[in-house]
PDB file of N, CA and C in Angstrom:
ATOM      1  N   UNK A   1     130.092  70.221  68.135  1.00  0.00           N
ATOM      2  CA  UNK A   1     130.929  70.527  69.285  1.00  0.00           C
ATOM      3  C   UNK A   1     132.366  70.699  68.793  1.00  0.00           C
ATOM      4  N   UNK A   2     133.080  71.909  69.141  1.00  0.00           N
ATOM      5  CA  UNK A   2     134.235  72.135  69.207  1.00  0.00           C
ATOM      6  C   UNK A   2     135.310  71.677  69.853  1.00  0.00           C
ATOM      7  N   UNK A   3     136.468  71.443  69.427  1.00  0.00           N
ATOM      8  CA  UNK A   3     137.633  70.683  70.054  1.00  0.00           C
ATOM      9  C   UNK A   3     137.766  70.992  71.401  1.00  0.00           C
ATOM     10  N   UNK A   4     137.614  72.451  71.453  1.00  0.00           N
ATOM     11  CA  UNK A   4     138.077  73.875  72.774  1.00  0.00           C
ATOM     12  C   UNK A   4     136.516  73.351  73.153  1.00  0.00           C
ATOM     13  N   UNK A   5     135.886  73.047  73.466  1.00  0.00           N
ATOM     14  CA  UNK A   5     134.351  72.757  74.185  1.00  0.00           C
ATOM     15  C   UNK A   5     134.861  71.467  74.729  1.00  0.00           C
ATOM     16  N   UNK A   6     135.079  70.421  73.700  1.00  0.00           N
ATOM     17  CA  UNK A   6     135.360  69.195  73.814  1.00  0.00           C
ATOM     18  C   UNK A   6     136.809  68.576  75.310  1.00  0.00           C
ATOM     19  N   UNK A   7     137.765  69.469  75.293  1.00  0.00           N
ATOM     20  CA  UNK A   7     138.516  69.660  75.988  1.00  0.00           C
ATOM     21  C   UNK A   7     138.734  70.004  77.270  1.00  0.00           C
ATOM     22  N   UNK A   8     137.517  71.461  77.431  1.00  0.00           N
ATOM     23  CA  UNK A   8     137.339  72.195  78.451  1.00  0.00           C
ATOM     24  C   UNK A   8     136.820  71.711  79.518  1.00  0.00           C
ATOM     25  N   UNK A   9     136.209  70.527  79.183  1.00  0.00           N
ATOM     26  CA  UNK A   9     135.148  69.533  80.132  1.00  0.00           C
ATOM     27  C   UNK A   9     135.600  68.612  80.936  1.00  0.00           C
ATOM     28  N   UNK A  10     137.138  68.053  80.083  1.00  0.00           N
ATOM     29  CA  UNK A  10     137.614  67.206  80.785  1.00  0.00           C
ATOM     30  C   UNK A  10     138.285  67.424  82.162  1.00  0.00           C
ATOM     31  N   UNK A  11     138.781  69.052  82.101  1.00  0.00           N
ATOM     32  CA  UNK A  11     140.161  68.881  83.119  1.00  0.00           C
ATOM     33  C   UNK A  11     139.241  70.486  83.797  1.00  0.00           C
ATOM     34  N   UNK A  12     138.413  70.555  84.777  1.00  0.00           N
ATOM     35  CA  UNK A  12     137.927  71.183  85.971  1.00  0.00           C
ATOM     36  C   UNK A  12     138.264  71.686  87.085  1.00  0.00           C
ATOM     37  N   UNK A  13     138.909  72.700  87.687  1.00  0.00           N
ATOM     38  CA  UNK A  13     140.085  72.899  88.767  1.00  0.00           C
ATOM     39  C   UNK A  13     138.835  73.230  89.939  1.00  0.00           C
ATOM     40  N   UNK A  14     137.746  72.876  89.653  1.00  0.00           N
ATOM     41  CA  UNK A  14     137.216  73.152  91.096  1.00  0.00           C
ATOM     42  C   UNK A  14     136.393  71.663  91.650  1.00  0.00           C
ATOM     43  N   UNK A  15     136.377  70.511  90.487  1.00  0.00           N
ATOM     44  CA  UNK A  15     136.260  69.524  91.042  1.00  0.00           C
ATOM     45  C   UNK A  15     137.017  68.872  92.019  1.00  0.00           C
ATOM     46  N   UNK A  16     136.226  68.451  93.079  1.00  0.00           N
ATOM     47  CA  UNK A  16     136.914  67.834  94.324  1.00  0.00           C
ATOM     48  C   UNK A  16     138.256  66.948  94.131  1.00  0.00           C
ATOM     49  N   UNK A  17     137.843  65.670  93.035  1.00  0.00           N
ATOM     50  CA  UNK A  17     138.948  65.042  92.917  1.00  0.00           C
ATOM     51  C   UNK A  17     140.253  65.881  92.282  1.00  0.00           C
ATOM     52  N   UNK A  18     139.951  66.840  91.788  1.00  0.00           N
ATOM     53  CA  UNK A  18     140.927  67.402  91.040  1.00  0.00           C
ATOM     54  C   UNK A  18     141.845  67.928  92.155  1.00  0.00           C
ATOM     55  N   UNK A  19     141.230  68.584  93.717  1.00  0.00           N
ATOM     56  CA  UNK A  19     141.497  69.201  94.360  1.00  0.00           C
ATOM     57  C   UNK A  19     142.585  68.598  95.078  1.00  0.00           C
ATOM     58  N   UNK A  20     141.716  67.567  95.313  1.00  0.00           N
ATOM     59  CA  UNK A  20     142.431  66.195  96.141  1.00  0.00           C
ATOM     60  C   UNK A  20     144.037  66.036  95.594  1.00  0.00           C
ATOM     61  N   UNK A  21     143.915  65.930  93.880  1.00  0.00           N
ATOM     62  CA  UNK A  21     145.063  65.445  93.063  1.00  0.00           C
ATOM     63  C   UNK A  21     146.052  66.555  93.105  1.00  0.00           C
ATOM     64  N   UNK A  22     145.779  67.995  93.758  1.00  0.00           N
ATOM     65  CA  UNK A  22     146.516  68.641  93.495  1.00  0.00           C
ATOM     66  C   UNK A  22     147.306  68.921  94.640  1.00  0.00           C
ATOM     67  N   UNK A  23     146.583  69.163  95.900  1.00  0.00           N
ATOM     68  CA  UNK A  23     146.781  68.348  97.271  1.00  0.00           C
ATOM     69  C   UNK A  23     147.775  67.732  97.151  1.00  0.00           C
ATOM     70  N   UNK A  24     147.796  66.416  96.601  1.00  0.00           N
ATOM     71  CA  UNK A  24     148.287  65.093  97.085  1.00  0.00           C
ATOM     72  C   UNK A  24     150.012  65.662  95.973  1.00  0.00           C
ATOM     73  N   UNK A  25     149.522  66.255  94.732  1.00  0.00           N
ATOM     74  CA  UNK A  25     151.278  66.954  93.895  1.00  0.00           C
ATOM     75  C   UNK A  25     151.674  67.478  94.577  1.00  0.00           C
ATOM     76  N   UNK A  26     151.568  68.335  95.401  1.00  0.00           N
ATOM     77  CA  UNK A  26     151.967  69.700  95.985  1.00  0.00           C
ATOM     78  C   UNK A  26     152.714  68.786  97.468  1.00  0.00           C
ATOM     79  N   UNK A  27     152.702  67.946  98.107  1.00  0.00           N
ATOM     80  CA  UNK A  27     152.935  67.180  98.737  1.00  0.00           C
ATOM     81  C   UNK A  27     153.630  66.105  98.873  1.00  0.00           C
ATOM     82  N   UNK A  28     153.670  65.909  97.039  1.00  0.00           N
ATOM     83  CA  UNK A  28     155.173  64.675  96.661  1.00  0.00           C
ATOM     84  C   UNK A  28     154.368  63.284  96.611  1.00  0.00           C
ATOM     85  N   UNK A  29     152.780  63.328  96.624  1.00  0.00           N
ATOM     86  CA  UNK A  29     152.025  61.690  96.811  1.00  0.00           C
ATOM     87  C   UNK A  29     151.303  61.677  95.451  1.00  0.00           C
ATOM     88  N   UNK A  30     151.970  61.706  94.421  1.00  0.00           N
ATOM     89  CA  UNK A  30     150.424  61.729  93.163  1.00  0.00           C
ATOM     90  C   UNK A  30     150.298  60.600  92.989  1.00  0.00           C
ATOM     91  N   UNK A  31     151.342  59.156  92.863  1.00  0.00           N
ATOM     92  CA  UNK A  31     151.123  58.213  92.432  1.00  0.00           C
ATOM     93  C   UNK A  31     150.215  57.155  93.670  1.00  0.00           C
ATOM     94  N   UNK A  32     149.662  58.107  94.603  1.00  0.00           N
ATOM     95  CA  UNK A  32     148.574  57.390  95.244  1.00  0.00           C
ATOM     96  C   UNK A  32     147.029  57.184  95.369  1.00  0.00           C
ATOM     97  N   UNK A  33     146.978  58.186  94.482  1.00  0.00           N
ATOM     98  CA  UNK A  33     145.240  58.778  94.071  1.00  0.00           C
ATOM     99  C   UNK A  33     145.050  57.621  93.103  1.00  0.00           C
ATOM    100  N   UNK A  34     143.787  57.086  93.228  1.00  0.00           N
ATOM    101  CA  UNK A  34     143.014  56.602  92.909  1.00  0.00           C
ATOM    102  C   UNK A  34     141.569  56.506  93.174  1.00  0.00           C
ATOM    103  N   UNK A  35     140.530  55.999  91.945  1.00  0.00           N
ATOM    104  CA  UNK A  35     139.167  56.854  92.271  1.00  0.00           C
ATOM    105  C   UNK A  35     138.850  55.526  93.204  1.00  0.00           C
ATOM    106  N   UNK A  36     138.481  54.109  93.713  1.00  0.00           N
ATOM    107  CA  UNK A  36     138.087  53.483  94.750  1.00  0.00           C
ATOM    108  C   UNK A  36     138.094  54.155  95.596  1.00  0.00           C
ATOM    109  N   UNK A  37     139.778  54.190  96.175  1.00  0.00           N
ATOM    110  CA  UNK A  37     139.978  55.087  97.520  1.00  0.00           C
ATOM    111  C   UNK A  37     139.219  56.302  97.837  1.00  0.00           C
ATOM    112  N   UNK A  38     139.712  57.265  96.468  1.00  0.00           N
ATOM    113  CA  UNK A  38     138.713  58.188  96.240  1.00  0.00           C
ATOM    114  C   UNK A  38     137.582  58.446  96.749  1.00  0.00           C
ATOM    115  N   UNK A  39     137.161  57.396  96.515  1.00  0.00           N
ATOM    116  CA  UNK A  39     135.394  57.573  96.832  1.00  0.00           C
ATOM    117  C   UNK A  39     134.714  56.530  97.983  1.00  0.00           C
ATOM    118  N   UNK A  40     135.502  56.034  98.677  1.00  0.00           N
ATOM    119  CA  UNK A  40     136.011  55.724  99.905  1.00  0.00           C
ATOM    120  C   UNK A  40     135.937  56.519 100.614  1.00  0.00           C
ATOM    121  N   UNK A  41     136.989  57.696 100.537  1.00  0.00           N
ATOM    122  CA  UNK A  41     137.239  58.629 101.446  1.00  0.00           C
ATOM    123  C   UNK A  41     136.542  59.591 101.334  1.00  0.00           C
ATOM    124  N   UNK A  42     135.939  59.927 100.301  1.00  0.00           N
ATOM    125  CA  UNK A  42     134.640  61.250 100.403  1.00  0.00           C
ATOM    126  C   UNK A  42     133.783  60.750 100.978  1.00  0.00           C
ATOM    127  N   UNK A  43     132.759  59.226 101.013  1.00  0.00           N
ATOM    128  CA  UNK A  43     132.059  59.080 101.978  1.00  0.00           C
ATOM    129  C   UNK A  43     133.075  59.546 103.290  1.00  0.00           C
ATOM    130  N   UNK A  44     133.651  59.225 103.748  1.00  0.00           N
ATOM    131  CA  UNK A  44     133.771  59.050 105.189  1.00  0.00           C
ATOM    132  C   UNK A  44     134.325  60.443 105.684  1.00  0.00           C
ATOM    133  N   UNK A  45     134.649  61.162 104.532  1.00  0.00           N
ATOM    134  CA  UNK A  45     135.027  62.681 104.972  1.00  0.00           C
ATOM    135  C   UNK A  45     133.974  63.920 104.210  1.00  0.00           C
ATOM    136  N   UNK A  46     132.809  63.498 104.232  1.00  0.00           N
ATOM    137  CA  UNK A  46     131.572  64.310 104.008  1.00  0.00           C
ATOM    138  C   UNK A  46     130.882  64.917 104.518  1.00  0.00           C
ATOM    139  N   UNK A  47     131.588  64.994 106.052  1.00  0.00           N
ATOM    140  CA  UNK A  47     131.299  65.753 106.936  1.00  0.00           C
ATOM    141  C   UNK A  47     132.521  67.025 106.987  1.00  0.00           C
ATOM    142  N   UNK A  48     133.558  67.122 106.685  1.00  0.00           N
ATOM    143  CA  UNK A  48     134.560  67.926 106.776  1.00  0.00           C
ATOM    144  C   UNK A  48     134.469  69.327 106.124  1.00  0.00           C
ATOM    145  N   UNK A  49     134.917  70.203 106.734  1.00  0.00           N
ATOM    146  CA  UNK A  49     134.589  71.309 106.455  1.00  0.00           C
ATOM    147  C   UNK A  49     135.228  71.776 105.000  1.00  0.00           C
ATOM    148  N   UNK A  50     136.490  70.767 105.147  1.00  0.00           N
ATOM    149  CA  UNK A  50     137.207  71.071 103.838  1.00  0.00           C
ATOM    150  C   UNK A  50     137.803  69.953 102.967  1.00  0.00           C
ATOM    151  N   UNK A  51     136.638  69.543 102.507  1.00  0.00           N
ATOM    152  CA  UNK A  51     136.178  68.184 101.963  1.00  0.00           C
ATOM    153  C   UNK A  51     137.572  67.406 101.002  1.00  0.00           C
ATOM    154  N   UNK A  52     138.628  67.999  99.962  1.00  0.00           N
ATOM    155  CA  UNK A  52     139.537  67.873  99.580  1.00  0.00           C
ATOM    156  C   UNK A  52     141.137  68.006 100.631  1.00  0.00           C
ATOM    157  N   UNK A  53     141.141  68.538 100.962  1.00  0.00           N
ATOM    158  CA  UNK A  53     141.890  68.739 102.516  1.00  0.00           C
ATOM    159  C   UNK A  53     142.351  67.608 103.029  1.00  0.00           C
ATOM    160  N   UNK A  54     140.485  67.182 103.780  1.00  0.00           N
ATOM    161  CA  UNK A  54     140.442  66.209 104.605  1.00  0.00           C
ATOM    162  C   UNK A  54     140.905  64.420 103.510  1.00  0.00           C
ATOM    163  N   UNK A  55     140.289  64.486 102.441  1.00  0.00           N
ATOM    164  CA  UNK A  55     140.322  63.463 101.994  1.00  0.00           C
ATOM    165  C   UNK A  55     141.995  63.056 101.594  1.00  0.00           C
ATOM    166  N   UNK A  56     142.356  63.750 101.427  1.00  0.00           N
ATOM    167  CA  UNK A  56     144.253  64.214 100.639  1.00  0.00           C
ATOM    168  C   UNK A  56     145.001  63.885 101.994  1.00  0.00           C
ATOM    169  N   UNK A  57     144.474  64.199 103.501  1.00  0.00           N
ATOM    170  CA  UNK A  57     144.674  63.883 104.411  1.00  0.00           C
ATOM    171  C   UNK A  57     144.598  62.204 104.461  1.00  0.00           C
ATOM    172  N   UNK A  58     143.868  61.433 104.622  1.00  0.00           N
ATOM    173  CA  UNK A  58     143.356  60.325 104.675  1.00  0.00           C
ATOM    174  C   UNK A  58     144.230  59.441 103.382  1.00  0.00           C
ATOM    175  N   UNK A  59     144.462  59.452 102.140  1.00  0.00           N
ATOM    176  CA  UNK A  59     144.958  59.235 101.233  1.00  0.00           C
ATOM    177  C   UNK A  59     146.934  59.167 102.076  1.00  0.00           C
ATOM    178  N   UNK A  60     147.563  60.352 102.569  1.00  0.00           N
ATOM    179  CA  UNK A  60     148.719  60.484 103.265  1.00  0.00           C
ATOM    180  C   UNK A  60     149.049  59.458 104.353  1.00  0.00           C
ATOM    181  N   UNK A  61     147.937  59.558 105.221  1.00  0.00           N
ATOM    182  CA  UNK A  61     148.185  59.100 106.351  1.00  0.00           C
ATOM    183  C   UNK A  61     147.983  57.400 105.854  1.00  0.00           C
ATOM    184  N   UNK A  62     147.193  57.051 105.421  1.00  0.00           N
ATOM    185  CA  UNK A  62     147.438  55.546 104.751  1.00  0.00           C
ATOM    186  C   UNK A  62     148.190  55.292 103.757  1.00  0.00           C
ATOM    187  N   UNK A  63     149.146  55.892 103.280  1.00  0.00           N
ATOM    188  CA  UNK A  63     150.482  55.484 102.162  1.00  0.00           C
ATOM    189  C   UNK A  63     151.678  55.550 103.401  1.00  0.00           C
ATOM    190  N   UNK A  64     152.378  54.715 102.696  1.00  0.00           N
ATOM    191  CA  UNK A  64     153.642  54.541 102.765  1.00  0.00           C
ATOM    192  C   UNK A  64     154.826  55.334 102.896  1.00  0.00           C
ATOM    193  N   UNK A  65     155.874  56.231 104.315  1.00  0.00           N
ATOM    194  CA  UNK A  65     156.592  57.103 103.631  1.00  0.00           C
ATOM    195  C   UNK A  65     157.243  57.260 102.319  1.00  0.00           C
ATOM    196  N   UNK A  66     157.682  56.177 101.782  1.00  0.00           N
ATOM    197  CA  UNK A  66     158.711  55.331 100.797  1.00  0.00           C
ATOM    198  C   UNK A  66     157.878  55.731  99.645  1.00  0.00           C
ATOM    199  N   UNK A  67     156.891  56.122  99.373  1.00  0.00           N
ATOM    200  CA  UNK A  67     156.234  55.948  98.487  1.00  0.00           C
ATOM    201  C   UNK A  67     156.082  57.900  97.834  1.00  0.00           C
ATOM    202  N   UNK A  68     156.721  58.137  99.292  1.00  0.00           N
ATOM    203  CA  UNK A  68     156.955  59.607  98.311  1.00  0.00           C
ATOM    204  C   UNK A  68     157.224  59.705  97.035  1.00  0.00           C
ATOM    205  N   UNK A  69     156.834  60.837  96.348  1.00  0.00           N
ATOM    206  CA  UNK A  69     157.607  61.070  95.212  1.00  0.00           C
ATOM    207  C   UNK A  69     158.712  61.850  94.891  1.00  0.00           C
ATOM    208  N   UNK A  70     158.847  62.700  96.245  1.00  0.00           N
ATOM    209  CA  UNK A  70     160.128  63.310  96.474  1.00  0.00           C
ATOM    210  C   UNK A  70     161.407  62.469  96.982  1.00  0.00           C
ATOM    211  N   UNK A  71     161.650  61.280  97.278  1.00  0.00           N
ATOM    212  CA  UNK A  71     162.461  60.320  97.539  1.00  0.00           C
ATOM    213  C   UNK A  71     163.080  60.078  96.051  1.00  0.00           C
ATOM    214  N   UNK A  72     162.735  59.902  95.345  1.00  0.00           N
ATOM    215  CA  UNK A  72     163.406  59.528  93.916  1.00  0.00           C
ATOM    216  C   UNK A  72     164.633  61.064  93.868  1.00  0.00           C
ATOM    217  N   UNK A  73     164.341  62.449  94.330  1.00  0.00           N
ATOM    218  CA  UNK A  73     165.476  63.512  94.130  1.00  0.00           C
ATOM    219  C   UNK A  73     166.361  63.341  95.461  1.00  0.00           C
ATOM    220  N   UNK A  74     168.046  63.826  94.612  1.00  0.00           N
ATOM    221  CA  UNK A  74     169.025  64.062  95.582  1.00  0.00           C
ATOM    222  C   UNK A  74     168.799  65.563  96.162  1.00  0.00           C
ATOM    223  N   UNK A  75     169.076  65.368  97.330  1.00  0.00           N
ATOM    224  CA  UNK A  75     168.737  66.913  97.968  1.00  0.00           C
ATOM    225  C   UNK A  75     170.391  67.566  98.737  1.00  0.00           C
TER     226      UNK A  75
END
């Protein structure tokens, strides 16, 4: 196995959690993802039509405003 094989496996842009994590950057929350919660919230949002969405949703609405990551910049 090749380094470029070896590599390619790790980091997946259509896995859910990945989706979730990108969700949650794009939004100013990365330092709230974690896989418990994670997988917490995919049970309970496994019905949703837009399964990363909804879960990135759920992850927001239970953090903290303060906990943004856009709070650390002067605007």
């Amino acid at each position: 196995m090749t380094t470029r094989q070896n590599n390619s496996r790790k980091f997946n842009p259509f896995l859910l959690s990945e989706q979730v994590k990108n969700i949650l950057k794009s939004n100013g929350f990365t330092s709230l993802f974690n896989y418990n919660d994670y997988e917490f919230f995919k049970e309970e949002c496994k019905e949703a039509f837009n399964k990363a969405l909804a879960i990135a949703e759920r992850f927001m609405a239970d953090a903290d405003p303060n906990q943004n990551d856009l709070n650390d910049y002067l605007f």
